[in-house]
N, C-alpha and C. Protein backbone atom coordinates (compact mmCIF):
# COMPACT_ATOMS: atom_id res chain seq x y z
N UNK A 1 113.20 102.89 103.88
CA UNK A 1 112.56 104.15 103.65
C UNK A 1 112.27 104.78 105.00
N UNK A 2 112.37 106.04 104.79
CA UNK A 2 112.07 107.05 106.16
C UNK A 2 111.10 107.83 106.05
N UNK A 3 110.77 108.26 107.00
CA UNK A 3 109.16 109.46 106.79
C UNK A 3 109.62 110.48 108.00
N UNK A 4 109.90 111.50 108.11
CA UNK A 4 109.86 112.42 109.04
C UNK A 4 108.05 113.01 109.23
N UNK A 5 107.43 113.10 110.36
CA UNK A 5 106.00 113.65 110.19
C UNK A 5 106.47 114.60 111.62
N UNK A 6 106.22 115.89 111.23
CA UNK A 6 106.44 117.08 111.86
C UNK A 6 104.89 117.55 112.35
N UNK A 7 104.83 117.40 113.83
CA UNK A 7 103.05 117.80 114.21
C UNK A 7 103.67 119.35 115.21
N UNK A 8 102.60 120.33 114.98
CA UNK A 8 102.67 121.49 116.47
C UNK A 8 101.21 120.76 117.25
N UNK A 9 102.44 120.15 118.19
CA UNK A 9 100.86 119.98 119.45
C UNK A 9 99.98 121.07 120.07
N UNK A 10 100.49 122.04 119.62
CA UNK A 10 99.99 123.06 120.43
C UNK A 10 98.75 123.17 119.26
N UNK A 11 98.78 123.29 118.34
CA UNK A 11 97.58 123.33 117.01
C UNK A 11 96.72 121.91 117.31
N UNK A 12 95.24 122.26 117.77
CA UNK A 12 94.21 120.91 118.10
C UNK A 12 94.45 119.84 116.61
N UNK A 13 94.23 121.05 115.55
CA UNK A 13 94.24 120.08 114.03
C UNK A 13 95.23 118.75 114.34
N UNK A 14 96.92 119.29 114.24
CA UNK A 14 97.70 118.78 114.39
C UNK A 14 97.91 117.82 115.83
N UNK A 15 97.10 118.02 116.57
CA UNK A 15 97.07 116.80 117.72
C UNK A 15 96.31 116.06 117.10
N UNK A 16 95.41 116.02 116.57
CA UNK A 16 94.67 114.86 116.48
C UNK A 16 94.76 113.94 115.08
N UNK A 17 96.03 114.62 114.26
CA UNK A 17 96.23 113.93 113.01
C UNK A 17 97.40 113.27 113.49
N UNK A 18 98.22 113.82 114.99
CA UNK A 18 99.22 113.07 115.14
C UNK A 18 98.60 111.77 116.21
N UNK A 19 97.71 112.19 116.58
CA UNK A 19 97.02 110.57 117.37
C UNK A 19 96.27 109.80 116.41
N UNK A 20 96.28 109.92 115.28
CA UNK A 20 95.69 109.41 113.95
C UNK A 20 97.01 108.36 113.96
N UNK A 21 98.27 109.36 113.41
CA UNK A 21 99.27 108.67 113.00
C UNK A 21 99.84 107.71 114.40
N UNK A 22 99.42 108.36 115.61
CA UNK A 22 100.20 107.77 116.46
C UNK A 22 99.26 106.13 117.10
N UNK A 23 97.69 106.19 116.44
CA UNK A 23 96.89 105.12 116.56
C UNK A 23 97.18 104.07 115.59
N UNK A 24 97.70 104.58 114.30
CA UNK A 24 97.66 103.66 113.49
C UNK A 24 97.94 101.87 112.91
N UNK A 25 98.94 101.88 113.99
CA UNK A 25 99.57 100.43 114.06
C UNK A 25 98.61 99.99 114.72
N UNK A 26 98.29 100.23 115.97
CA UNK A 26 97.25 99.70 116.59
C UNK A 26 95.95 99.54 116.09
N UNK A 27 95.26 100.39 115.02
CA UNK A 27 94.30 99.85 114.81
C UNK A 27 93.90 98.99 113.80
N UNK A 28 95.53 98.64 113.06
CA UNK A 28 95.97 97.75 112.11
C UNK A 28 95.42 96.44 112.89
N UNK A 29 96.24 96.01 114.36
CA UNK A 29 96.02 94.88 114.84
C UNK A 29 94.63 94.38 115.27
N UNK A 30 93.66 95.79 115.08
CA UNK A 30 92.55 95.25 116.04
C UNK A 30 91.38 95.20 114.75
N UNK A 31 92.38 95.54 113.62
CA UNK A 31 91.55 95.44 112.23
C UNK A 31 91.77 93.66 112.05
N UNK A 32 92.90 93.49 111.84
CA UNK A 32 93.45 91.89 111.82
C UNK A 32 92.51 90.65 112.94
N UNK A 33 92.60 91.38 114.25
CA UNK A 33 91.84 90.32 115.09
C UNK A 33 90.26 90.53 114.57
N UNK A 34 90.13 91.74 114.32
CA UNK A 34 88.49 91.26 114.11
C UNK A 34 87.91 90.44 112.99
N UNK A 35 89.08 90.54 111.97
CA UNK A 35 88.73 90.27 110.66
C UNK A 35 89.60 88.29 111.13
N UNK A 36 90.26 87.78 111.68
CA UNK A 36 90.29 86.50 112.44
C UNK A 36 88.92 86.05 112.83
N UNK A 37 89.06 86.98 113.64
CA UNK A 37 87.00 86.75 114.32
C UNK A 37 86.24 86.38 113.36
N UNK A 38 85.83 86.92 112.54
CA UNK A 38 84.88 86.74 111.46
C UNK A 38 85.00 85.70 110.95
N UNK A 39 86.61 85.55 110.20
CA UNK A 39 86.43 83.90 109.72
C UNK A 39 86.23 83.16 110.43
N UNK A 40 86.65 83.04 111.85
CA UNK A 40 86.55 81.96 112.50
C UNK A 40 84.73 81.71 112.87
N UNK A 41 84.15 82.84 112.96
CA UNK A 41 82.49 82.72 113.19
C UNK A 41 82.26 81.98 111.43
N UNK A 42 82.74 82.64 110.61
CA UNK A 42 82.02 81.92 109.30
C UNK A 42 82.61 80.62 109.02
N UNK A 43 83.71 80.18 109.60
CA UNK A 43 84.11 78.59 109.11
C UNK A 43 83.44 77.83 110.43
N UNK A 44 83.54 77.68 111.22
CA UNK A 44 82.99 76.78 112.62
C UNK A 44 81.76 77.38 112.98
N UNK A 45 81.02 78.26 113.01
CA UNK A 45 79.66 78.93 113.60
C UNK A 45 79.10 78.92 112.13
N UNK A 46 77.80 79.19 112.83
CA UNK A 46 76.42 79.37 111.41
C UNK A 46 76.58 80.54 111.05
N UNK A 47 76.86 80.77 110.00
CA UNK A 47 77.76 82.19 109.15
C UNK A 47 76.19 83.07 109.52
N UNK A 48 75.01 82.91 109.86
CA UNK A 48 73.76 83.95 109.93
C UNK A 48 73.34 83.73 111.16
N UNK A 49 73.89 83.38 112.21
CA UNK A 49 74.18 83.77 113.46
C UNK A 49 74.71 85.34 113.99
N UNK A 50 75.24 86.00 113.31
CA UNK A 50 76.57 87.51 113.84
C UNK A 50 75.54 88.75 113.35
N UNK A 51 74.85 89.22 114.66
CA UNK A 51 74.25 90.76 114.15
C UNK A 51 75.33 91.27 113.59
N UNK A 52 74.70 92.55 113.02
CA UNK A 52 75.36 93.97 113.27
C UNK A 52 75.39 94.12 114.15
N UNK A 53 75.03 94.38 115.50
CA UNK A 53 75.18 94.87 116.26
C UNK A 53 76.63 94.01 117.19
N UNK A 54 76.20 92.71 117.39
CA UNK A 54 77.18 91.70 117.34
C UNK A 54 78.87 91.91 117.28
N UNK A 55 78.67 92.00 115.94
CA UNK A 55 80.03 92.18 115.32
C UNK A 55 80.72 93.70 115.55
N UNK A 56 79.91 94.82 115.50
CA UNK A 56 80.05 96.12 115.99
C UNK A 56 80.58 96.20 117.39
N UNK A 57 79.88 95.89 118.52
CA UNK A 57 80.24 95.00 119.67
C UNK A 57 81.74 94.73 119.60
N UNK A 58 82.11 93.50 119.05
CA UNK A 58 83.23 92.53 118.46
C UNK A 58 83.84 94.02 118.37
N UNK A 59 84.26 94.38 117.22
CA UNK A 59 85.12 95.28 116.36
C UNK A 59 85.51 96.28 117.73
N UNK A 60 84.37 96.96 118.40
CA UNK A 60 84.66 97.71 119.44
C UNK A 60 85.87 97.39 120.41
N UNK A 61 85.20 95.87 120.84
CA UNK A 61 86.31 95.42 121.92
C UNK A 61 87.51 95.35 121.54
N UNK A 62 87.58 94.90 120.17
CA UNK A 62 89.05 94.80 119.68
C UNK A 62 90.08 95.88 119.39
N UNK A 63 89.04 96.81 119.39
CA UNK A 63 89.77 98.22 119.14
C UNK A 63 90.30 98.70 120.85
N UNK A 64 89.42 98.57 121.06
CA UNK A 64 89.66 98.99 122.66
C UNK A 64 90.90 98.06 123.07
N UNK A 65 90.53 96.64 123.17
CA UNK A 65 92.31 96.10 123.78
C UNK A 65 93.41 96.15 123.43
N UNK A 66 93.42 96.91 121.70
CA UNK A 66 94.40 97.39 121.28
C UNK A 66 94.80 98.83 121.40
N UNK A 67 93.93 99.51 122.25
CA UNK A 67 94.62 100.83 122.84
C UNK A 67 94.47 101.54 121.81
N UNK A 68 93.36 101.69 121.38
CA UNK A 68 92.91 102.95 119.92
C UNK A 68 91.86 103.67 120.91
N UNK A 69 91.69 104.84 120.96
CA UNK A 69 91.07 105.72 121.60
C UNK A 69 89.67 106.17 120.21
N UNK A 70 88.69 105.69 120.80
CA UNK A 70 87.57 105.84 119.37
C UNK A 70 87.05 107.26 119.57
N UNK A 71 87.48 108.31 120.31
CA UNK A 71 87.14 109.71 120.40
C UNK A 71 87.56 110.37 119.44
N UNK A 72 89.49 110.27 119.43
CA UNK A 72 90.10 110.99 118.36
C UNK A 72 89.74 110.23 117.01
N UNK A 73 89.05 108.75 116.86
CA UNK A 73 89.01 108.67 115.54
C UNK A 73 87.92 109.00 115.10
N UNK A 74 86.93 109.34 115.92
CA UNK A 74 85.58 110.43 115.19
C UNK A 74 85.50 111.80 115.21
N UNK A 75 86.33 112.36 115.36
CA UNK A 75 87.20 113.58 115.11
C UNK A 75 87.01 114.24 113.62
């Protein structure tokens, strides 16, 4: 299957739905490592050990080493 996705960069809308589409794989992977993370804190660590804040933390970094820009995704 194919998808053609046609953006005008010059339109802000359309920049930032195409750094949506153009983040997306990436924030697949940093969805995957965080959600690794977690099990691995709830099978070997004391599952009521992990703030929110903690894991927010966590999720951040992972987004970040996977090269997701968290500006355009609060857009």
């Amino acid at each position: 299957m194919k998808a053609k996705l046609i953006f005008d960069l010059s339109d802000p809308v359309d920049w930032i739905n195409f750094e949506h589409a153009n983040n997306a794989g990436n924030l697949v992977n940093a969805l995957y490592d965080f959600d690794q993370w977690l099990r691995a804190q709830g099978k070997y660590e004391n599952k009521e050990t992990i703030t929110i804040d903690e894991a927010r933390d966590k999720l951040r970094e992972f987004v970040s080493d996977n090269g997701v820009n968290w500006q355009i995704l609060e857009l």
